[in-house]
ModelCIF file with pLDDT and N, C-alpha, C, O atoms, coordinates in Angstrom:
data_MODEL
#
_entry.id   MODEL 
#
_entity.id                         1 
_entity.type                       polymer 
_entity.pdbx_number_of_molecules   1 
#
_entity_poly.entity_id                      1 
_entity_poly.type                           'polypeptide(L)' 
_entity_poly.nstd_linkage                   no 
_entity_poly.nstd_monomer                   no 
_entity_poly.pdbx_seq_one_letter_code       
;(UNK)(UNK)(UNK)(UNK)(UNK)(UNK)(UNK)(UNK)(UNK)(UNK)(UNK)(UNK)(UNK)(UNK)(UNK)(UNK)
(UNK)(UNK)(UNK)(UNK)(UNK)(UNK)(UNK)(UNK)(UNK)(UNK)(UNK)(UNK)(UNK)
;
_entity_poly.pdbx_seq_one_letter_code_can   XXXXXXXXXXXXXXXXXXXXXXXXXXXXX 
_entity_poly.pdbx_strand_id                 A 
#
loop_
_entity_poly_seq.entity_id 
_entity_poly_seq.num 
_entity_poly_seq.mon_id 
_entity_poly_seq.hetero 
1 1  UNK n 
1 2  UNK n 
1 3  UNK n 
1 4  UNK n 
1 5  UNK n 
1 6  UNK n 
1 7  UNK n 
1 8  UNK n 
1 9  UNK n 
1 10 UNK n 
1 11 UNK n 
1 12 UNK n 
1 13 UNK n 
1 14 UNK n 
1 15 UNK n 
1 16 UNK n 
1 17 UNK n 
1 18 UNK n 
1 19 UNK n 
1 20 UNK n 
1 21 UNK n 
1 22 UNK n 
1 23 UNK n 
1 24 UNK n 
1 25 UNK n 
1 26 UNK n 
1 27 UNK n 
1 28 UNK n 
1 29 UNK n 
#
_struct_asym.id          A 
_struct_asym.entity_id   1 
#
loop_
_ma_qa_metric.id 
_ma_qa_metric.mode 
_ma_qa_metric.name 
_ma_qa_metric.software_group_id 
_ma_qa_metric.type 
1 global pLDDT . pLDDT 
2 local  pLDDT . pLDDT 
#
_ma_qa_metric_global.metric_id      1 
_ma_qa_metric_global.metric_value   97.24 
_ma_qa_metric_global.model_id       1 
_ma_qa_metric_global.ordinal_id     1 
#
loop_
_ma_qa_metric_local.label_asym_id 
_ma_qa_metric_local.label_comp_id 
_ma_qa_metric_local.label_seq_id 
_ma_qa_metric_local.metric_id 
_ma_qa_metric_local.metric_value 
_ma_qa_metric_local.model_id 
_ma_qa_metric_local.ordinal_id 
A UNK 1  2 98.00 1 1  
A UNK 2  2 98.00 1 2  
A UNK 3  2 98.00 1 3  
A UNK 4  2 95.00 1 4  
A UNK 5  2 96.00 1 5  
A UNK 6  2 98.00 1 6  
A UNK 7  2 98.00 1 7  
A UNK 8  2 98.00 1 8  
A UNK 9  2 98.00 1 9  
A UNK 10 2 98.00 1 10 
A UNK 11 2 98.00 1 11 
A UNK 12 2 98.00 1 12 
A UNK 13 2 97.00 1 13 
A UNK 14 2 96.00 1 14 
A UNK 15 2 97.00 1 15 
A UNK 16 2 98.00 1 16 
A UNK 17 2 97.00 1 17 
A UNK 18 2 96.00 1 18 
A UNK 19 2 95.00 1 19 
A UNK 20 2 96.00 1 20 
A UNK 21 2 96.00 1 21 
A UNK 22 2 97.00 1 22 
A UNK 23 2 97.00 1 23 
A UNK 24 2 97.00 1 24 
A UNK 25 2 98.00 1 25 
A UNK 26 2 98.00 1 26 
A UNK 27 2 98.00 1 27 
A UNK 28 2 98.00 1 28 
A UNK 29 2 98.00 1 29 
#
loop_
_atom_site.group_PDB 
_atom_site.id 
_atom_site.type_symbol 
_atom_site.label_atom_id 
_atom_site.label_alt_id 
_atom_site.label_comp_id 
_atom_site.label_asym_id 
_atom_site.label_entity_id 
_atom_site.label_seq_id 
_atom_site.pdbx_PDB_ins_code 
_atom_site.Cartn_x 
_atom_site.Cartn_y 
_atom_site.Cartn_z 
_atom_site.occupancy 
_atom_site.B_iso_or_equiv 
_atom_site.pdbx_formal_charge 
_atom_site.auth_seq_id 
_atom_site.auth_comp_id 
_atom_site.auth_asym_id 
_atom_site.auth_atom_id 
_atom_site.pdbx_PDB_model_num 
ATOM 1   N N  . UNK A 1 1  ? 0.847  -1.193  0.000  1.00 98.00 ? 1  UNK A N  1 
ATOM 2   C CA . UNK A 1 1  ? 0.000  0.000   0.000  1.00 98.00 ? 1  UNK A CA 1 
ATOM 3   C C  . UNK A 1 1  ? 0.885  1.248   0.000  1.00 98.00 ? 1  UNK A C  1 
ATOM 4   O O  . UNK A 1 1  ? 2.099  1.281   0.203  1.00 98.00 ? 1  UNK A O  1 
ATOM 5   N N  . UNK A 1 2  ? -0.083 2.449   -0.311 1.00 98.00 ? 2  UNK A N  1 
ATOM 6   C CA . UNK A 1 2  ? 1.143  3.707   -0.339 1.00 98.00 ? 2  UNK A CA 1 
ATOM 7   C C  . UNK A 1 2  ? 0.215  4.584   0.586  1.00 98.00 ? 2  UNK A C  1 
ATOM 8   O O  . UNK A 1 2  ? -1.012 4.539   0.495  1.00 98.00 ? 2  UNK A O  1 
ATOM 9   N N  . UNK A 1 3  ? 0.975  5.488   1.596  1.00 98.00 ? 3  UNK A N  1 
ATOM 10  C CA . UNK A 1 3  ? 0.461  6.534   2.048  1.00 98.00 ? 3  UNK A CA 1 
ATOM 11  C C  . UNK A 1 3  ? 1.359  7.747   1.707  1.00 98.00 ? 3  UNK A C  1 
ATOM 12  O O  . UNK A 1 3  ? 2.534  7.759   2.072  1.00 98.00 ? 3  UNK A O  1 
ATOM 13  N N  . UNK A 1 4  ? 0.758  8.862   0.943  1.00 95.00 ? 4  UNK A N  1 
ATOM 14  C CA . UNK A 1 4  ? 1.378  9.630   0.625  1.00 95.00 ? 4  UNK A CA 1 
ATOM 15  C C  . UNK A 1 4  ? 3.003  9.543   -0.044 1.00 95.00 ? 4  UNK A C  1 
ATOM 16  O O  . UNK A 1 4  ? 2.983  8.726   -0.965 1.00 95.00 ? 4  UNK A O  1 
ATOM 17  N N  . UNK A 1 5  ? 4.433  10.158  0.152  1.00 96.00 ? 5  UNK A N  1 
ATOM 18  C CA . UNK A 1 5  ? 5.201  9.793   -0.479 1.00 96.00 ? 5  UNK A CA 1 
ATOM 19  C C  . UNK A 1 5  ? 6.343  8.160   -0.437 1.00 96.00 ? 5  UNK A C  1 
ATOM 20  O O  . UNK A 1 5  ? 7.274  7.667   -1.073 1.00 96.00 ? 5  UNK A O  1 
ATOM 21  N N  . UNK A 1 6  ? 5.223  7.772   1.115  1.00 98.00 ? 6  UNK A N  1 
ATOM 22  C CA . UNK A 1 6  ? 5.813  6.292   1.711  1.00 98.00 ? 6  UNK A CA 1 
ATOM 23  C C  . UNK A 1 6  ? 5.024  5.149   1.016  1.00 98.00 ? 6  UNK A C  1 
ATOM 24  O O  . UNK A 1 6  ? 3.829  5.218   0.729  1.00 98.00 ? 6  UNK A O  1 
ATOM 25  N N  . UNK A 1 7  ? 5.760  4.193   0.804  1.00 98.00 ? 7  UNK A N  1 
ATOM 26  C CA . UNK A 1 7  ? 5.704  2.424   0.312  1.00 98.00 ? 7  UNK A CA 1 
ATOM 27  C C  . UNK A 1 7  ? 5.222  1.536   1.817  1.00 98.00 ? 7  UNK A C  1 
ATOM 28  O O  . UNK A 1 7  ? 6.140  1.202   2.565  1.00 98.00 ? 7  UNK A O  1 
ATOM 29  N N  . UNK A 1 8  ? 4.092  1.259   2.125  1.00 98.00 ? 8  UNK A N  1 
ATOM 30  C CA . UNK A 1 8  ? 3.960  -0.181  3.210  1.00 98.00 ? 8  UNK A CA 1 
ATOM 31  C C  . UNK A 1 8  ? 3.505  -0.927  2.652  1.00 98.00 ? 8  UNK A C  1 
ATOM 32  O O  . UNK A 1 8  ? 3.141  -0.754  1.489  1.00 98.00 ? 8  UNK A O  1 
ATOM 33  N N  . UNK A 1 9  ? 3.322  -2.422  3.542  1.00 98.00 ? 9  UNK A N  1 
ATOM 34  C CA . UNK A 1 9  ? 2.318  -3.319  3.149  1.00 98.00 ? 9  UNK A CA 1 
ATOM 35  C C  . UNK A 1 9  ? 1.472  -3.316  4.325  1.00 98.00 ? 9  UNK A C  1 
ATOM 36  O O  . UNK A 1 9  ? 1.564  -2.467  5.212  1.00 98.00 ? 9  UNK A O  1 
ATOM 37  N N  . UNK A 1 10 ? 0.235  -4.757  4.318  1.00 98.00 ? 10 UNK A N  1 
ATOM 38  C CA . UNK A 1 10 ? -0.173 -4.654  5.255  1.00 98.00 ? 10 UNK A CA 1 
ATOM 39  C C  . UNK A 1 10 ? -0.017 -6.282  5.460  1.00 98.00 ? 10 UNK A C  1 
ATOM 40  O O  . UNK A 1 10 ? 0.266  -7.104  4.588  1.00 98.00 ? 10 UNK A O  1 
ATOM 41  N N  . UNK A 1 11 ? -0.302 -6.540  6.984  1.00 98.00 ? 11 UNK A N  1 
ATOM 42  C CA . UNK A 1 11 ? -0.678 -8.427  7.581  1.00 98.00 ? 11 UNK A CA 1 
ATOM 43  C C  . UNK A 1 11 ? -1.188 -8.147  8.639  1.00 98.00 ? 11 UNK A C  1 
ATOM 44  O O  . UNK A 1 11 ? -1.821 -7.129  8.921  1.00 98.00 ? 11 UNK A O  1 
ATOM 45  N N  . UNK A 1 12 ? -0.927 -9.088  9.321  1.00 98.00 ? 12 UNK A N  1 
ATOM 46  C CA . UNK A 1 12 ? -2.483 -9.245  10.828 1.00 98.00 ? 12 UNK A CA 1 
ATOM 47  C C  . UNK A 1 12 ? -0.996 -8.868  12.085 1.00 98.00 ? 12 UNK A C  1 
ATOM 48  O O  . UNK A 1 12 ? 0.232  -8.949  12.049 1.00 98.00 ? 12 UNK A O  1 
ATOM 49  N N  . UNK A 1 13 ? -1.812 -8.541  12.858 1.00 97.00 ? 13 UNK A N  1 
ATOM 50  C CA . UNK A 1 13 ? -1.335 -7.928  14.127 1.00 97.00 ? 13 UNK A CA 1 
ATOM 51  C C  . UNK A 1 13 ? -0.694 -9.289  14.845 1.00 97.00 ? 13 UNK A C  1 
ATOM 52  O O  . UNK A 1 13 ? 0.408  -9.276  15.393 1.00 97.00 ? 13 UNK A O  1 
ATOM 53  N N  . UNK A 1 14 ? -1.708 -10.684 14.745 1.00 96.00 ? 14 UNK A N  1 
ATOM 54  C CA . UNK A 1 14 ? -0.691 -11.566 15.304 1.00 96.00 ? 14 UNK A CA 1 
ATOM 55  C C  . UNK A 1 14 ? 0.203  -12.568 14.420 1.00 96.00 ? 14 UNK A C  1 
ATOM 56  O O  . UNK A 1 14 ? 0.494  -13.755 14.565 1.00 96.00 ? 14 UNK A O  1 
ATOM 57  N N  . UNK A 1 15 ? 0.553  -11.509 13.348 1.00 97.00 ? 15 UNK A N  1 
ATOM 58  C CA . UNK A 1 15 ? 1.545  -12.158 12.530 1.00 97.00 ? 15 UNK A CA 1 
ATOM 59  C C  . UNK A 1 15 ? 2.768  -11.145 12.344 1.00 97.00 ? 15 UNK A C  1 
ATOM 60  O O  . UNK A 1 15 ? 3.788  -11.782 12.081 1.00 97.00 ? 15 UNK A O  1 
ATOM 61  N N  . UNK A 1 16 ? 2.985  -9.740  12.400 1.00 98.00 ? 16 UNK A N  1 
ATOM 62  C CA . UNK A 1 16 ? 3.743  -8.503  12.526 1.00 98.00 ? 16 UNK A CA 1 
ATOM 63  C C  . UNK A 1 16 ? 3.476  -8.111  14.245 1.00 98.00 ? 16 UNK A C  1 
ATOM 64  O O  . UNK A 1 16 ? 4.521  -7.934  14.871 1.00 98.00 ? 16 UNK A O  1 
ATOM 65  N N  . UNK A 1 17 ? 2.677  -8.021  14.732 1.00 97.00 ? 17 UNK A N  1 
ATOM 66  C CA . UNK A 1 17 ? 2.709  -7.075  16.059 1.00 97.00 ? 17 UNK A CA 1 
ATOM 67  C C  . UNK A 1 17 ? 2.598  -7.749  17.296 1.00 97.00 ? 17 UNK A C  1 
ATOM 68  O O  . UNK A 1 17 ? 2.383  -7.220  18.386 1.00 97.00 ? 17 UNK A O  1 
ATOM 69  N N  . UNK A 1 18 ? 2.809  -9.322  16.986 1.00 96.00 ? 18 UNK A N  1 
ATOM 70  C CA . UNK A 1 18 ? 3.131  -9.693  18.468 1.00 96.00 ? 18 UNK A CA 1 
ATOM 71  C C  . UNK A 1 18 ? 1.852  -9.724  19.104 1.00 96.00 ? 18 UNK A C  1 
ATOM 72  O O  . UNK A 1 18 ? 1.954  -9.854  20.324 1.00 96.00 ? 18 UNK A O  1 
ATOM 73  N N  . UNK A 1 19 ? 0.683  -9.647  18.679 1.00 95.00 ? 19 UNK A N  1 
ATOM 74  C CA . UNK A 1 19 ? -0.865 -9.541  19.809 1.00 95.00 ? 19 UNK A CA 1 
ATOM 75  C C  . UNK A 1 19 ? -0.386 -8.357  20.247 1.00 95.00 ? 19 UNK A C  1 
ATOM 76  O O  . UNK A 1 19 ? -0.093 -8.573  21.423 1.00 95.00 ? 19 UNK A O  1 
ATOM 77  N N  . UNK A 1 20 ? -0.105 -7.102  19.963 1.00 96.00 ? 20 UNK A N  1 
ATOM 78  C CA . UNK A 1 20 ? -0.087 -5.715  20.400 1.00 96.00 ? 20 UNK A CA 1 
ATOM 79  C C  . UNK A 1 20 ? 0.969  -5.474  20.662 1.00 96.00 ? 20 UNK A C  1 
ATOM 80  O O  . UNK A 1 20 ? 1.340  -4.326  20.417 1.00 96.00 ? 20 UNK A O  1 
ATOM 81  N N  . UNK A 1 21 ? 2.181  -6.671  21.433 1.00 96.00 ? 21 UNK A N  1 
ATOM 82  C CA . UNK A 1 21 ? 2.966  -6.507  22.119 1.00 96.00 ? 21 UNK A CA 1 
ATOM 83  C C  . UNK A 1 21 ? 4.406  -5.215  21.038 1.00 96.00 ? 21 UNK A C  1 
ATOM 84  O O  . UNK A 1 21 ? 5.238  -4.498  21.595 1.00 96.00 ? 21 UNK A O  1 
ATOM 85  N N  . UNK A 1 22 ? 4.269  -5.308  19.997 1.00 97.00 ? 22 UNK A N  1 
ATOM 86  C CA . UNK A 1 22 ? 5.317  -4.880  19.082 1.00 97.00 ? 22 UNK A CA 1 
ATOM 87  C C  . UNK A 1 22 ? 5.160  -3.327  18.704 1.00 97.00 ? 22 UNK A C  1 
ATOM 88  O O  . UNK A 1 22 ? 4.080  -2.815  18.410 1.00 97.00 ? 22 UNK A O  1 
ATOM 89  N N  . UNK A 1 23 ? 6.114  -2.801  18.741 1.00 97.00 ? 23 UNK A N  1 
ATOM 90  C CA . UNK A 1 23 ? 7.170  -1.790  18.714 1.00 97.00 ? 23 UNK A CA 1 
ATOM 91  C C  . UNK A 1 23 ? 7.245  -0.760  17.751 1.00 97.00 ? 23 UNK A C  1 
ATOM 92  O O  . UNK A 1 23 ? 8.076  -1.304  17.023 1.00 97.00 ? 23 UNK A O  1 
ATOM 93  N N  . UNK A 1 24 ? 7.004  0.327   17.189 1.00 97.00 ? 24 UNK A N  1 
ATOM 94  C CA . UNK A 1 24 ? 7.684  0.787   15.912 1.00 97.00 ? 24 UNK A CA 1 
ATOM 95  C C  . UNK A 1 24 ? 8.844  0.830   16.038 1.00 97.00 ? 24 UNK A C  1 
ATOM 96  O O  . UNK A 1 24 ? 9.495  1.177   17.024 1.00 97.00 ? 24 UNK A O  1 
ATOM 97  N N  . UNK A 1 25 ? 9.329  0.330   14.623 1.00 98.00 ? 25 UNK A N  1 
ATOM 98  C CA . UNK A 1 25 ? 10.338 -0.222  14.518 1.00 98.00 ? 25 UNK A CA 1 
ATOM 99  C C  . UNK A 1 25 ? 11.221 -1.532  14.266 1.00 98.00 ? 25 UNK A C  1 
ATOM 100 O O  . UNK A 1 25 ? 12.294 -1.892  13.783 1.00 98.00 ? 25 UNK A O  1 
ATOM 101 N N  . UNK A 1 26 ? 10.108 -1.998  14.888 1.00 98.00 ? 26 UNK A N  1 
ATOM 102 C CA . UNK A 1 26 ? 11.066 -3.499  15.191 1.00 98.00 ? 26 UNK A CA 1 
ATOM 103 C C  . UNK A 1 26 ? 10.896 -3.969  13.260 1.00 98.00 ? 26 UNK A C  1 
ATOM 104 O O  . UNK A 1 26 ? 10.328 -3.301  12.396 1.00 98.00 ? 26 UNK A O  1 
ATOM 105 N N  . UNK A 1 27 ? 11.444 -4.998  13.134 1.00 98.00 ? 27 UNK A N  1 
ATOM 106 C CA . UNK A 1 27 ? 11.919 -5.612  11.909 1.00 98.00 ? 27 UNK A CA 1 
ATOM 107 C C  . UNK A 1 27 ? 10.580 -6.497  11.161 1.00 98.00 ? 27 UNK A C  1 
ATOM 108 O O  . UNK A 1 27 ? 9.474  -6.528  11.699 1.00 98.00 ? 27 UNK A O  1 
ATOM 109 N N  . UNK A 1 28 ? 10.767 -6.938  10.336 1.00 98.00 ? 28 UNK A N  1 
ATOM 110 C CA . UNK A 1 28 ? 9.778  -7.619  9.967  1.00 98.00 ? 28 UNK A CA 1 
ATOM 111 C C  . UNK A 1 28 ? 10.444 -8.484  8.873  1.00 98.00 ? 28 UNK A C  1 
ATOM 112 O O  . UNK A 1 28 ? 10.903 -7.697  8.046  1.00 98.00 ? 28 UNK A O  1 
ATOM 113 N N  . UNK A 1 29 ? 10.629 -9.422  8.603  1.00 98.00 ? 29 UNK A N  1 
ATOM 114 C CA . UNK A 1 29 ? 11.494 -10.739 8.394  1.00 98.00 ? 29 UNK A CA 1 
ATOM 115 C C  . UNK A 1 29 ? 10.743 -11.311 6.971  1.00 98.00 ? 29 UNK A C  1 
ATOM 116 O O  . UNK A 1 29 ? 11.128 -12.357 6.448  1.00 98.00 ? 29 UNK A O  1 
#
């Protein structure tokens, strides 16, 4: 996805964010 002049994607929170527990920042593999 794009927001404005930035590139993301998207996935589920308990597959990137740990069940909430995660960070900006942390890595994504």
């Amino acid at each position: 996805v794009r927001g404005g002049d930035n590139v993301y994607a998207l996935s589920c929170n308990h597959v990137w964010g740990r069940l909430n527990a995660a960070q900006p920042g942390e890595s994504i593999l």
